[in-house]
C-alpha atoms as a PDB file:
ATOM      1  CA  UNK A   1      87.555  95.680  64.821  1.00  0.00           C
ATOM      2  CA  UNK A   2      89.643  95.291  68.007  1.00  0.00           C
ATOM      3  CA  UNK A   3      88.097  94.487  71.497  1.00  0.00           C
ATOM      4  CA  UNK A   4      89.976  97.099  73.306  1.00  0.00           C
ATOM      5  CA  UNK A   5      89.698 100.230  72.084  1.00  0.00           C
ATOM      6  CA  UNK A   6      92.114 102.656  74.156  1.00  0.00           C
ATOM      7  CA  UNK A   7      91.735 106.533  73.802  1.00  0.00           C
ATOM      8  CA  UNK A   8      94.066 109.288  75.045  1.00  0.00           C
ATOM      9  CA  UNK A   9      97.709 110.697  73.687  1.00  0.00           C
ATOM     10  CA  UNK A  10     100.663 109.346  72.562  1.00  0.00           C
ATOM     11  CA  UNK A  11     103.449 111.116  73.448  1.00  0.00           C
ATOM     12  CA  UNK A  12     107.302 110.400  72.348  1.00  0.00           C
ATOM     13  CA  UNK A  13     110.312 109.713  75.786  1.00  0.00           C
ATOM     14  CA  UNK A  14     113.254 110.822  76.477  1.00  0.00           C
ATOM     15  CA  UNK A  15     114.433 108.444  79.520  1.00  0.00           C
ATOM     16  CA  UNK A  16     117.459 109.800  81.375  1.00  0.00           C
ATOM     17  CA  UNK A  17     120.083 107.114  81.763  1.00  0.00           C
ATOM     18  CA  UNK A  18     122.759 107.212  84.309  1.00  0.00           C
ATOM     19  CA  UNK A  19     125.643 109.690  83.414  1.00  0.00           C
ATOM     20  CA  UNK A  20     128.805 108.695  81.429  1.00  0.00           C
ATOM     21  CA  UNK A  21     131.953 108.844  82.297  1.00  0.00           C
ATOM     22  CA  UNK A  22     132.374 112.195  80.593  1.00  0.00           C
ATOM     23  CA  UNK A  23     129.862 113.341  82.941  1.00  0.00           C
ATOM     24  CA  UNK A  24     127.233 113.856  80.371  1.00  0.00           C
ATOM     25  CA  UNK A  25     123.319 112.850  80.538  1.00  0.00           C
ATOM     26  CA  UNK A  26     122.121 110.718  78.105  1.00  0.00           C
ATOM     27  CA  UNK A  27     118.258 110.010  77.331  1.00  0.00           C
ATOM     28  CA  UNK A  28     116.815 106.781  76.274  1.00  0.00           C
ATOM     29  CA  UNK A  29     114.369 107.433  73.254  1.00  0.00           C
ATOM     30  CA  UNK A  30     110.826 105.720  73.278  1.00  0.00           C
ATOM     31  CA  UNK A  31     107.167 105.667  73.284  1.00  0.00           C
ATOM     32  CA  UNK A  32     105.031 106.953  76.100  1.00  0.00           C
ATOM     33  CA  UNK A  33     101.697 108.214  76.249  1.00  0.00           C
ATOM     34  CA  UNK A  34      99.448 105.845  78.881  1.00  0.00           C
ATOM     35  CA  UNK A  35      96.886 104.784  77.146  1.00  0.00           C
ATOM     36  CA  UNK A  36      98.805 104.188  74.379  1.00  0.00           C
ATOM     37  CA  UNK A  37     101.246 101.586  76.667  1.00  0.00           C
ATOM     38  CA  UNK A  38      98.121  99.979  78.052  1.00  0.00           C
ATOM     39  CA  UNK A  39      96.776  99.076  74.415  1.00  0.00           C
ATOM     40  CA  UNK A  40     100.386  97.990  73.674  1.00  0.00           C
ATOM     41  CA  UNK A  41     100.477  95.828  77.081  1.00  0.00           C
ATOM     42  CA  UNK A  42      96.992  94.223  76.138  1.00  0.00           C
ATOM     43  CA  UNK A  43      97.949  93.324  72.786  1.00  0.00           C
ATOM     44  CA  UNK A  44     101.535  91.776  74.392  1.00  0.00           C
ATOM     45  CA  UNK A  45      99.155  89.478  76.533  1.00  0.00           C
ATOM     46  CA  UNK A  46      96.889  88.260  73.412  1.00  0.00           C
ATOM     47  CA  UNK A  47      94.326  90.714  73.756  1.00  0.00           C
ATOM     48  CA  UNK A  48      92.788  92.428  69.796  1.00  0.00           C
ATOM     49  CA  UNK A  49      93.586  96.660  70.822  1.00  0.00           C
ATOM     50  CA  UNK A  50      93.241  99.834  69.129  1.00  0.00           C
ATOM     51  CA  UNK A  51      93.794 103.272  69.457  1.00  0.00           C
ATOM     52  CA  UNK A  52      91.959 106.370  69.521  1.00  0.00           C
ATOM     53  CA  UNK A  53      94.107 109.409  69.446  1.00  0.00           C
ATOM     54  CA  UNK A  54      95.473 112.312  67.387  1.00  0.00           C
ATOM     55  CA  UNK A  55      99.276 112.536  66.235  1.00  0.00           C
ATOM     56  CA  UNK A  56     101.182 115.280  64.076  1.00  0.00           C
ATOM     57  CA  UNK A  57     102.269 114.892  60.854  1.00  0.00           C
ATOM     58  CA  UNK A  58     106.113 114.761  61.862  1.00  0.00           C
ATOM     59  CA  UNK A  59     108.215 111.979  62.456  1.00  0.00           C
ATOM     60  CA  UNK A  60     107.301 111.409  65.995  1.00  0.00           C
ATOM     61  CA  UNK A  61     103.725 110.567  64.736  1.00  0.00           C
ATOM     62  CA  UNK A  62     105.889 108.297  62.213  1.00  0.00           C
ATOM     63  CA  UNK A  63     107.550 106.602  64.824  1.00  0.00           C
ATOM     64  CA  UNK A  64     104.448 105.839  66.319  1.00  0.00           C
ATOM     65  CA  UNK A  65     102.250 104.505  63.761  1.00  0.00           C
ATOM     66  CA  UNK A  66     105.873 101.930  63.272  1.00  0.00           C
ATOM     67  CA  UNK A  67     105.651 100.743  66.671  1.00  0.00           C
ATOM     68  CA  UNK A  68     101.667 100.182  66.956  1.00  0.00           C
ATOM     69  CA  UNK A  69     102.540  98.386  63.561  1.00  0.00           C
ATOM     70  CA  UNK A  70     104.970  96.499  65.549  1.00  0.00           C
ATOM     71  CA  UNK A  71     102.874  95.440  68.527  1.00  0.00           C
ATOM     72  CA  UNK A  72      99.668  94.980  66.592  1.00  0.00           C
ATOM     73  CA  UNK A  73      97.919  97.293  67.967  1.00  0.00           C
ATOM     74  CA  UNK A  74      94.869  98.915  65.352  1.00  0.00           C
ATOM     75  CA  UNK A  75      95.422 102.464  64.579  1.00  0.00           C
ATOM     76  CA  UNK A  76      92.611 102.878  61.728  1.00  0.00           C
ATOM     77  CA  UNK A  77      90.877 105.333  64.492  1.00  0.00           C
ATOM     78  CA  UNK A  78      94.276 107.666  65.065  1.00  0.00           C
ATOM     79  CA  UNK A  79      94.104 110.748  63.223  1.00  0.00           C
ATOM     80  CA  UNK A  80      96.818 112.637  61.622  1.00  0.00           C
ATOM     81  CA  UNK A  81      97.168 115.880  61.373  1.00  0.00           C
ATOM     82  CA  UNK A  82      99.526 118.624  59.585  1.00  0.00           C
ATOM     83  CA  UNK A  83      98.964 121.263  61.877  1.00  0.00           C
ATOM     84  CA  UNK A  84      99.866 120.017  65.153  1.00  0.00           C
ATOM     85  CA  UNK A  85     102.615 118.502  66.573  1.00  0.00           C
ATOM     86  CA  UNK A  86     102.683 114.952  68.499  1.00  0.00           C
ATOM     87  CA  UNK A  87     103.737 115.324  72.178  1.00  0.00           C
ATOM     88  CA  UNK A  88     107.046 114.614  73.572  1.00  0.00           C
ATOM     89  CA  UNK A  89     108.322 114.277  77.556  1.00  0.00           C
ATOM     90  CA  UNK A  90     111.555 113.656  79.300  1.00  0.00           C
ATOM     91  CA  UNK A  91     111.770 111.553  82.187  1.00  0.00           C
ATOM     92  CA  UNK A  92     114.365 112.002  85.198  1.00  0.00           C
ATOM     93  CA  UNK A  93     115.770 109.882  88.398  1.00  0.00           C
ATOM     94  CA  UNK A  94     116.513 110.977  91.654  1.00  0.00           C
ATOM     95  CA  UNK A  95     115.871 109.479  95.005  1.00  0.00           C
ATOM     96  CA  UNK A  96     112.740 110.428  95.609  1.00  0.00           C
ATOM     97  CA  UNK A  97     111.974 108.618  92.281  1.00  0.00           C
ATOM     98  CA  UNK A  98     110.995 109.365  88.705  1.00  0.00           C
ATOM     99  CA  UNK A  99     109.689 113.048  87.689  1.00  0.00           C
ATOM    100  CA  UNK A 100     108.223 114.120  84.027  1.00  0.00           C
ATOM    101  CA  UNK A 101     108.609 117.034  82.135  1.00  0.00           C
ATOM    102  CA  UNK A 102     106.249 117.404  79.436  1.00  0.00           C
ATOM    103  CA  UNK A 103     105.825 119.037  75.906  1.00  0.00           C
ATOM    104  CA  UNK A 104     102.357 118.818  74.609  1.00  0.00           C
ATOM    105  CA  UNK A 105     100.196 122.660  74.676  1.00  0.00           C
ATOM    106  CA  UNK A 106      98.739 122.014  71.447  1.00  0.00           C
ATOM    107  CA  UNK A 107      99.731 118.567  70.398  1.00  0.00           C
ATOM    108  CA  UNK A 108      97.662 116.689  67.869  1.00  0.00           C
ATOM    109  CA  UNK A 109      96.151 114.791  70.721  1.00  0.00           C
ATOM    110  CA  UNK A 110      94.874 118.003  72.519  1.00  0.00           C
ATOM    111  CA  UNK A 111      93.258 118.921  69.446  1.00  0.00           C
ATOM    112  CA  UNK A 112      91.103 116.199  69.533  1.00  0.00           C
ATOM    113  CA  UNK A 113      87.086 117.007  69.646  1.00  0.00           C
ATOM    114  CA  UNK A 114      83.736 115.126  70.704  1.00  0.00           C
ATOM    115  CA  UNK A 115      82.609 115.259  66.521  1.00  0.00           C
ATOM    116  CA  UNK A 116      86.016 113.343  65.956  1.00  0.00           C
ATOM    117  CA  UNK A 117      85.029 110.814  67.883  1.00  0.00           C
ATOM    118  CA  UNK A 118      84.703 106.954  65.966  1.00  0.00           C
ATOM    119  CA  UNK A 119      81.540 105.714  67.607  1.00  0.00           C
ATOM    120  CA  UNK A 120      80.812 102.579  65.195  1.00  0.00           C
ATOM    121  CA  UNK A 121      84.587 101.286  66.610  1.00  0.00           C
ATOM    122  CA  UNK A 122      83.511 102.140  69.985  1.00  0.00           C
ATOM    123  CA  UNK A 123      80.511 100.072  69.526  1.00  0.00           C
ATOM    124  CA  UNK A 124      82.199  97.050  68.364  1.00  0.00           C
ATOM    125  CA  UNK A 125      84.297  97.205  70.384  1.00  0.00           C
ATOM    126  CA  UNK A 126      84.074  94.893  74.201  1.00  0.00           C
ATOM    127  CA  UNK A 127      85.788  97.501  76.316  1.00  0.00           C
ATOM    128  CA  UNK A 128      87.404 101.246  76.132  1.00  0.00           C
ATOM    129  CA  UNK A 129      89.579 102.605  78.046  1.00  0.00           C
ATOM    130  CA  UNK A 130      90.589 105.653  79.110  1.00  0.00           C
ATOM    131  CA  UNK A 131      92.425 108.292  81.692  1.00  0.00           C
ATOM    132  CA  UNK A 132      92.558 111.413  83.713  1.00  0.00           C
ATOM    133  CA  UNK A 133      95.039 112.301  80.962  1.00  0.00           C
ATOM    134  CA  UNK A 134      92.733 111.524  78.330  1.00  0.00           C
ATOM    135  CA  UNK A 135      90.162 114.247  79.348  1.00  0.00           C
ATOM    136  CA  UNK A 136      93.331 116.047  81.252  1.00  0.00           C
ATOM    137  CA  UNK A 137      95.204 117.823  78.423  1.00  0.00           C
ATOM    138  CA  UNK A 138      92.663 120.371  76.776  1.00  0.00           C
ATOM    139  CA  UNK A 139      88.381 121.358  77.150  1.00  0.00           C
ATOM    140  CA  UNK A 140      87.695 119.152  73.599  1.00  0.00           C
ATOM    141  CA  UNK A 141      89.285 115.980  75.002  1.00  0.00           C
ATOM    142  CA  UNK A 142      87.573 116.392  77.878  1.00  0.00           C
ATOM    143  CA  UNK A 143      84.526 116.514  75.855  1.00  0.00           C
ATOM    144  CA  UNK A 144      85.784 114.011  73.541  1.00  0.00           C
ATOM    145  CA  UNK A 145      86.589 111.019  76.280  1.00  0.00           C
ATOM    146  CA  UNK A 146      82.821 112.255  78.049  1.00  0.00           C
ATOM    147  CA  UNK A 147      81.396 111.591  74.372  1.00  0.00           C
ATOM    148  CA  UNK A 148      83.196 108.219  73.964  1.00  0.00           C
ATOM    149  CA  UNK A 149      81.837 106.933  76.763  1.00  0.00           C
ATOM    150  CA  UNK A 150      78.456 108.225  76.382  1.00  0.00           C
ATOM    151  CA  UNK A 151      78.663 105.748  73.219  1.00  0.00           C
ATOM    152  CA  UNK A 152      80.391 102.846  74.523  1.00  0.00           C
ATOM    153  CA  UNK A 153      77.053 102.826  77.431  1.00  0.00           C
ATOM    154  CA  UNK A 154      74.525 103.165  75.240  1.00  0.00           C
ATOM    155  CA  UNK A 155      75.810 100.407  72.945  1.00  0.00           C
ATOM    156  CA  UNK A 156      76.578  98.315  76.020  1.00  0.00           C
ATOM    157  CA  UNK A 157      80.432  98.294  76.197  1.00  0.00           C
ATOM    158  CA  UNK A 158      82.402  98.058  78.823  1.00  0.00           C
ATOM    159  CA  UNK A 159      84.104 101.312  80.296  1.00  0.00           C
ATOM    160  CA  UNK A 160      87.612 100.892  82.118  1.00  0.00           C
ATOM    161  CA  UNK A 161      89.016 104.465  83.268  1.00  0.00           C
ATOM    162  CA  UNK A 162      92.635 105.090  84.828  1.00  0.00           C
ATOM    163  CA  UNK A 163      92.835 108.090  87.306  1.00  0.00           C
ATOM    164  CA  UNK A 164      96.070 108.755  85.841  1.00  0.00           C
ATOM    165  CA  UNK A 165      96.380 112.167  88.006  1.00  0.00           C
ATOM    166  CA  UNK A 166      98.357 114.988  86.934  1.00  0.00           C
ATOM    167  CA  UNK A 167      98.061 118.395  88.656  1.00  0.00           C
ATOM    168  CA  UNK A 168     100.373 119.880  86.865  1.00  0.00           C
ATOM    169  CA  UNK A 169      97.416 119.896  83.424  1.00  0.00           C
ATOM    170  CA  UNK A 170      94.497 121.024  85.254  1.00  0.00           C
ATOM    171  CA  UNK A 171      93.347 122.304  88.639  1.00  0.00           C
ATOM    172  CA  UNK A 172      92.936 119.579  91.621  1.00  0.00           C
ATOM    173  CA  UNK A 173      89.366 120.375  91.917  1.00  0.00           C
ATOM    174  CA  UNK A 174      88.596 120.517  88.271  1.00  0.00           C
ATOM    175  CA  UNK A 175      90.305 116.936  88.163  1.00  0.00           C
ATOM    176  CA  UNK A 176      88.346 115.279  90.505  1.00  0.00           C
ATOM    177  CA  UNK A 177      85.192 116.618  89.134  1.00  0.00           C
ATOM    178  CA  UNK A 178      85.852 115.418  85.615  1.00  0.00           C
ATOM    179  CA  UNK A 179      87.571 112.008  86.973  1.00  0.00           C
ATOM    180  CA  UNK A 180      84.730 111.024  89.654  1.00  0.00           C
ATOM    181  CA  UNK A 181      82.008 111.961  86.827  1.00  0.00           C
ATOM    182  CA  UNK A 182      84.118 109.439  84.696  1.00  0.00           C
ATOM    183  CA  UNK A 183      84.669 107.101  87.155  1.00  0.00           C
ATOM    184  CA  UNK A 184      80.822 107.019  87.601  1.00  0.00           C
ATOM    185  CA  UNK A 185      80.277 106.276  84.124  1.00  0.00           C
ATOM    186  CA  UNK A 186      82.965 103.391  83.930  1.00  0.00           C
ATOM    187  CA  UNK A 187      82.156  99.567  85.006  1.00  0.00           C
ATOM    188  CA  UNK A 188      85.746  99.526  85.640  1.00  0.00           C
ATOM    189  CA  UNK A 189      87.344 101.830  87.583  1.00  0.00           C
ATOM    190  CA  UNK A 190      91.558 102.109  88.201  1.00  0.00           C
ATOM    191  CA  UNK A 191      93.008 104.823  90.843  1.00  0.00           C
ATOM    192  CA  UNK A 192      96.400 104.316  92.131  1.00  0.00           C
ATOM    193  CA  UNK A 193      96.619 104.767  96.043  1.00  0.00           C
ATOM    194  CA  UNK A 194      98.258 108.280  95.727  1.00  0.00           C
ATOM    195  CA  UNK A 195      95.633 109.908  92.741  1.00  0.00           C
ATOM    196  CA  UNK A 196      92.756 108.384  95.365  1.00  0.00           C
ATOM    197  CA  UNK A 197      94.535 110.180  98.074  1.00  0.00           C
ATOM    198  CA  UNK A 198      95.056 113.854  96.515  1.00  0.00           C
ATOM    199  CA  UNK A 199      91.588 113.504  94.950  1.00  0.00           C
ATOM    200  CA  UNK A 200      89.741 112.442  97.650  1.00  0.00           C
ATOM    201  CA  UNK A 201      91.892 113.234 100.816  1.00  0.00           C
ATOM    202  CA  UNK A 202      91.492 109.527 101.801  1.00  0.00           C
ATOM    203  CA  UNK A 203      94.769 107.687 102.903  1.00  0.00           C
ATOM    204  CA  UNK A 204      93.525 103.734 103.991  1.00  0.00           C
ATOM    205  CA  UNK A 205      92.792 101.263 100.830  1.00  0.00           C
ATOM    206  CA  UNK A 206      89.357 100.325 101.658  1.00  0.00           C
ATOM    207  CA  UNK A 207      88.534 103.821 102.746  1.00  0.00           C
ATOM    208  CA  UNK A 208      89.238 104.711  99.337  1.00  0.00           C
ATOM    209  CA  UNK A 209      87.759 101.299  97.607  1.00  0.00           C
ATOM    210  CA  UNK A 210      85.010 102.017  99.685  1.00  0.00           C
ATOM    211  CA  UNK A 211      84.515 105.947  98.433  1.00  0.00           C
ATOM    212  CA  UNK A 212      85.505 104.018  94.386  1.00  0.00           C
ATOM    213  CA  UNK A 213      82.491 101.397  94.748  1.00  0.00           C
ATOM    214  CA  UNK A 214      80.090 103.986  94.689  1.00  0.00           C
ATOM    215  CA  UNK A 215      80.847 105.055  91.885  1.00  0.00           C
ATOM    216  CA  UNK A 216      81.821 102.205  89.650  1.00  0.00           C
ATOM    217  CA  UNK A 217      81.312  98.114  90.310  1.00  0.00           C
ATOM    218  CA  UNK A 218      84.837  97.381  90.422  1.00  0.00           C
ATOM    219  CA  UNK A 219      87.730  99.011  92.065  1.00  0.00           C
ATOM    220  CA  UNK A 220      91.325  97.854  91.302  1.00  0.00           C
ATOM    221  CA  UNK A 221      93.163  99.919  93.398  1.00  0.00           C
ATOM    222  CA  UNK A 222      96.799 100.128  92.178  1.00  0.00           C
ATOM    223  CA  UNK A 223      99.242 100.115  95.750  1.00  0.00           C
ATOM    224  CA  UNK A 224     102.852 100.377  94.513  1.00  0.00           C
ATOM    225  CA  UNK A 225     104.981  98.302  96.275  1.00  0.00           C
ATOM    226  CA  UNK A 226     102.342  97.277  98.589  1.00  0.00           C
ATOM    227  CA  UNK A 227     100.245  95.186  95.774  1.00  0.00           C
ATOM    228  CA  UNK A 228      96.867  95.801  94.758  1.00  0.00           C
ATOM    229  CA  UNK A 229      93.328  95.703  96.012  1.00  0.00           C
ATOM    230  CA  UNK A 230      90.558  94.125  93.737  1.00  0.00           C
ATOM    231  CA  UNK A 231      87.251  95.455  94.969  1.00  0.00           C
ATOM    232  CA  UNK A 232      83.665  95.023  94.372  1.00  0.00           C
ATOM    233  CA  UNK A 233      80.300  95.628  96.013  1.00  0.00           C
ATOM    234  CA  UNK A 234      80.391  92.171  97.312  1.00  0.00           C
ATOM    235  CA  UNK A 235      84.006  91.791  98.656  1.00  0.00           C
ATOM    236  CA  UNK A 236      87.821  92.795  98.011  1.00  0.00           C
ATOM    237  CA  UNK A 237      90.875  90.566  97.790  1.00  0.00           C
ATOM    238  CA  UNK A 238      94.681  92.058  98.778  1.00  0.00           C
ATOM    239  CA  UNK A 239      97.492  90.953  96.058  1.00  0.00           C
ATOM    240  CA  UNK A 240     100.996  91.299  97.295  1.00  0.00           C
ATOM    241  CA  UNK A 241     103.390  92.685  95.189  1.00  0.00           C
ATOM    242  CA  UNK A 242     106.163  90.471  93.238  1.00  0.00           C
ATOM    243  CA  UNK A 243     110.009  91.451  94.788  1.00  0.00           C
ATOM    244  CA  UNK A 244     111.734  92.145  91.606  1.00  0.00           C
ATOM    245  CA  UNK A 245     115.222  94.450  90.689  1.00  0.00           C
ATOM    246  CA  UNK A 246     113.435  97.491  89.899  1.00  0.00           C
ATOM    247  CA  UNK A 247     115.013 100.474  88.312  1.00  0.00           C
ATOM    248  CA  UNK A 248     112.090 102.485  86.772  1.00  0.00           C
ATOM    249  CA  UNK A 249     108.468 102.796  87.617  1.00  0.00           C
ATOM    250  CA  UNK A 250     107.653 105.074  84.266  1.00  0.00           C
ATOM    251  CA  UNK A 251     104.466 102.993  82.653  1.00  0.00           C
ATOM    252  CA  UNK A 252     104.370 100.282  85.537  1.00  0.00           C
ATOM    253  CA  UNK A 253     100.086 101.379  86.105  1.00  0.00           C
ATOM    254  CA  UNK A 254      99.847 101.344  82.583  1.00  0.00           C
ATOM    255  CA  UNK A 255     100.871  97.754  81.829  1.00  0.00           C
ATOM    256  CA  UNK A 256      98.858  96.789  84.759  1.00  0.00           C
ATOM    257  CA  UNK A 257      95.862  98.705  83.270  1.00  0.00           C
ATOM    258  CA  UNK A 258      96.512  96.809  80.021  1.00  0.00           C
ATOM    259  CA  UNK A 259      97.030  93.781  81.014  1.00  0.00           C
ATOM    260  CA  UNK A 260      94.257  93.409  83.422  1.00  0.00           C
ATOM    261  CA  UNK A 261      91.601  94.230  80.186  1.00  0.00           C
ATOM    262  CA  UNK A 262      93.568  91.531  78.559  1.00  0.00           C
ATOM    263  CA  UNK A 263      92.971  89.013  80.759  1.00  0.00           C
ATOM    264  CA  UNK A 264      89.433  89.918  81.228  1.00  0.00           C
ATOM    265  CA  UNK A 265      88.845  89.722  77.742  1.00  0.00           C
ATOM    266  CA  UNK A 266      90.200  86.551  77.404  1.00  0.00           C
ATOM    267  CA  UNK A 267      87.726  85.475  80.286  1.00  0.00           C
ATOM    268  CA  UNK A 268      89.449  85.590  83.930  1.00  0.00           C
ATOM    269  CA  UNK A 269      87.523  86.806  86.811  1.00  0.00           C
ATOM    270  CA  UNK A 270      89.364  89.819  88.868  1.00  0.00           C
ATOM    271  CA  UNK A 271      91.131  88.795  91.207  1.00  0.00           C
ATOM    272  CA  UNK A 272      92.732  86.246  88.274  1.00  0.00           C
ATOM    273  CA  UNK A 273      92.977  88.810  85.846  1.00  0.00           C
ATOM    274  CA  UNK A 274      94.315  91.539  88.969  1.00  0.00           C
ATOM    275  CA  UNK A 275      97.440  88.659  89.718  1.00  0.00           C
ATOM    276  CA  UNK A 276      97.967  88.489  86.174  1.00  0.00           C
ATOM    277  CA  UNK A 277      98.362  92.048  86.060  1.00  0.00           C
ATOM    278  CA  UNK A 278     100.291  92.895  89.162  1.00  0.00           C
ATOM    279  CA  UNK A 279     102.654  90.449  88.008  1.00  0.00           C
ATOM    280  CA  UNK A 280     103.529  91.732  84.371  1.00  0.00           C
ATOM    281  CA  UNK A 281     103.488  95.884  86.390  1.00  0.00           C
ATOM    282  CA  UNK A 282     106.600  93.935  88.603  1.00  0.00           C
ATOM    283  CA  UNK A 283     108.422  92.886  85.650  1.00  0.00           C
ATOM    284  CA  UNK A 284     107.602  96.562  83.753  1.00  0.00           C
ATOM    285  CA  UNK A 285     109.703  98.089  86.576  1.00  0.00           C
ATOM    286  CA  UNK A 286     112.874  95.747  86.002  1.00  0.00           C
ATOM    287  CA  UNK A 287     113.671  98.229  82.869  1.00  0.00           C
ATOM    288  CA  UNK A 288     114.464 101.868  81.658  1.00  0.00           C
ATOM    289  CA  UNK A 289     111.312 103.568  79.576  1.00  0.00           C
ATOM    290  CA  UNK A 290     107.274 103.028  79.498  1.00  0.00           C
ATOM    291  CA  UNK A 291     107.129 100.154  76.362  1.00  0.00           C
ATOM    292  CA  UNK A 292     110.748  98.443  75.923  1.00  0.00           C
ATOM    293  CA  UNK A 293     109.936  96.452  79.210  1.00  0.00           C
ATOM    294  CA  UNK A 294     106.399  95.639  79.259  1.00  0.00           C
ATOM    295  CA  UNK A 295     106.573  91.906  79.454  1.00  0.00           C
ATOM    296  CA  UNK A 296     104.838  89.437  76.863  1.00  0.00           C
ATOM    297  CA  UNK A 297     102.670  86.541  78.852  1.00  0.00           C
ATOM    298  CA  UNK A 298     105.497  83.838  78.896  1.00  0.00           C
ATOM    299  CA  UNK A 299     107.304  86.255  81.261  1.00  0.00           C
ATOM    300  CA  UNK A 300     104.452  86.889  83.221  1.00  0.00           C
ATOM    301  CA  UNK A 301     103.204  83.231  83.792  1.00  0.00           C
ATOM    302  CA  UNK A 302     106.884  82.103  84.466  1.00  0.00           C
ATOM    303  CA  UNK A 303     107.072  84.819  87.538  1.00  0.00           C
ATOM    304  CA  UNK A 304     103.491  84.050  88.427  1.00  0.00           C
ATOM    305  CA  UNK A 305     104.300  79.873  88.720  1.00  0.00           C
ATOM    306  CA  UNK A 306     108.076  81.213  90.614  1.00  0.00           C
ATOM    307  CA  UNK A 307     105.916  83.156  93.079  1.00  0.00           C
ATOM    308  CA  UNK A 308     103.475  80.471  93.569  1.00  0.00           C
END
């Protein structure tokens, strides 16, 4: 059974490219979903990951079960089902950045309930991983991801959870309720700098590390341009960020979600595993979609030795 277990919904991109010369838009087809592009960045940088999901019977649930194929990434624990559709989203660029539009009231994923759930994975497994999306897009995933980590404590694995805020599924208060009672069920806990700051109201890194920590041992609080902050009870260490050509930001937390549980698994303390991963989120950016440019670790260690 894998080592990383990741849990949440898969949903199918559309990427907007730039327009043609005929002055139509063209979209970029691909795989998002975040939880599903952190397993697939773990299992890029060595790491044994599943999935944990729900996907329609259609061809974008086809498409899916190709590409975790592909990367090696386990999907004995995704469920299919006839009834329900998997999710879809289209991604746009402007200069204020990149904005998502999303298709997924009643996807397979949102179907998913706490029964459903694959506890004797979860407890072979060394970590799961999950997101404000996870619990996010209906009442029985919220239950669900609440259940899945009820097992994965009892049996004594590791719990990594991804803020991964979006208002636009559930009410800011509701949010933070459900993602702070995560969070303080998780060893490892993963806000960006702007979820931290619309859930909390908190603006300066260690103010929110500091509000994080008492919640969860480890912060890695995810900064954008600025870097990272890797946090624990006993001290916090600032990683700049890695100047690359970026072009789109869609998955960039993701792969560093991913790739941080990879290196931990394979044995690095945080702040190793945290440089690892804020390198390979650089490199994520330097392409158009959420899994095409997640790097493997050759790329990674080659801009980690440049930048050294």
């Amino acid at each position: 059974m894998p080592d990383l277990l990741c849990m949440g919904e898969p949903m199918l991109e559309f990427n907007q490219q730039a327009v043609g010369p005929d002055g139509r838009v063209l979209y970029l087809e691909g795989h998002g979903g975040d939880t599903s592009n952190a397993a697939i960045a773990a299992a890029r940088s060595g790491a044994s990951a599943g999935y944990v999901s729900g996907i329609g019977q259609d061809g974008p649930g086809d498409s899916f079960l190709a590409l975790w194929a592909r990367e090696g990434v386990d999907a004995a624990t995704v469920i299919r089902r006839p009834e329900a559709p998997t999710g879809i989203y289209f991604v746009t660029h402007d200069a204020r950045g990149h904005h998502f539009t999303f298709y997924r009231t009643g996807s397979a994923a949102a179907l998913y309930a706490p029964e459903e759930v694959p506890e004797a994975a979860i407890r072979s497994a060394r970590i799961l991983h999950l997101s404000g999306i996870s619990q996010a897009i209906s009442a029985s995933a919220c239950d669900a991801g609440f259940r899945a980590m009820e097992v994965a404590r009892a049996a004594g694995v590791k719990v990594s959870y991804d803020t991964n805020l979006r208002l636009r599924l559930w009410p800011a208060a509701r949010a933070a309720a459900v993602i702070h009672a995560a969070i303080g069920m998780a060893d490892i806990a993963l806000p960006s700098l702007d979820d931290a700051t619309a859930l909390t109201g908190l603006t300066d890194p260690d103010a929110v590390a500091d509000f994080y920590l008492r919640l969860a041992p480890l912060v890695l609080l995810k900064c954008g341009a600025a870097g990272c902050l890797v946090a624990t009870r006993q001290g916090r260490t600032r990683i700049a960020a890695h100047k690359v050509q970026a072009v789109d930001a869609t998955g960039a937390g993701d792969t560093f979600a991913g790739t941080f549980l990879a290196r931990t698994l394979a044995g690095d303390d945080p702040v190793a595993a945290a440089r690892y991963a804020n390198a390979a989120a650089a490199l994520s950016t330097t392409g158009y979609g959420a899994v095409a440019p997640i790097p493997r670790a050759p790329a990674v260690r080659a801009l980690l030795e440049a930048s050294a």
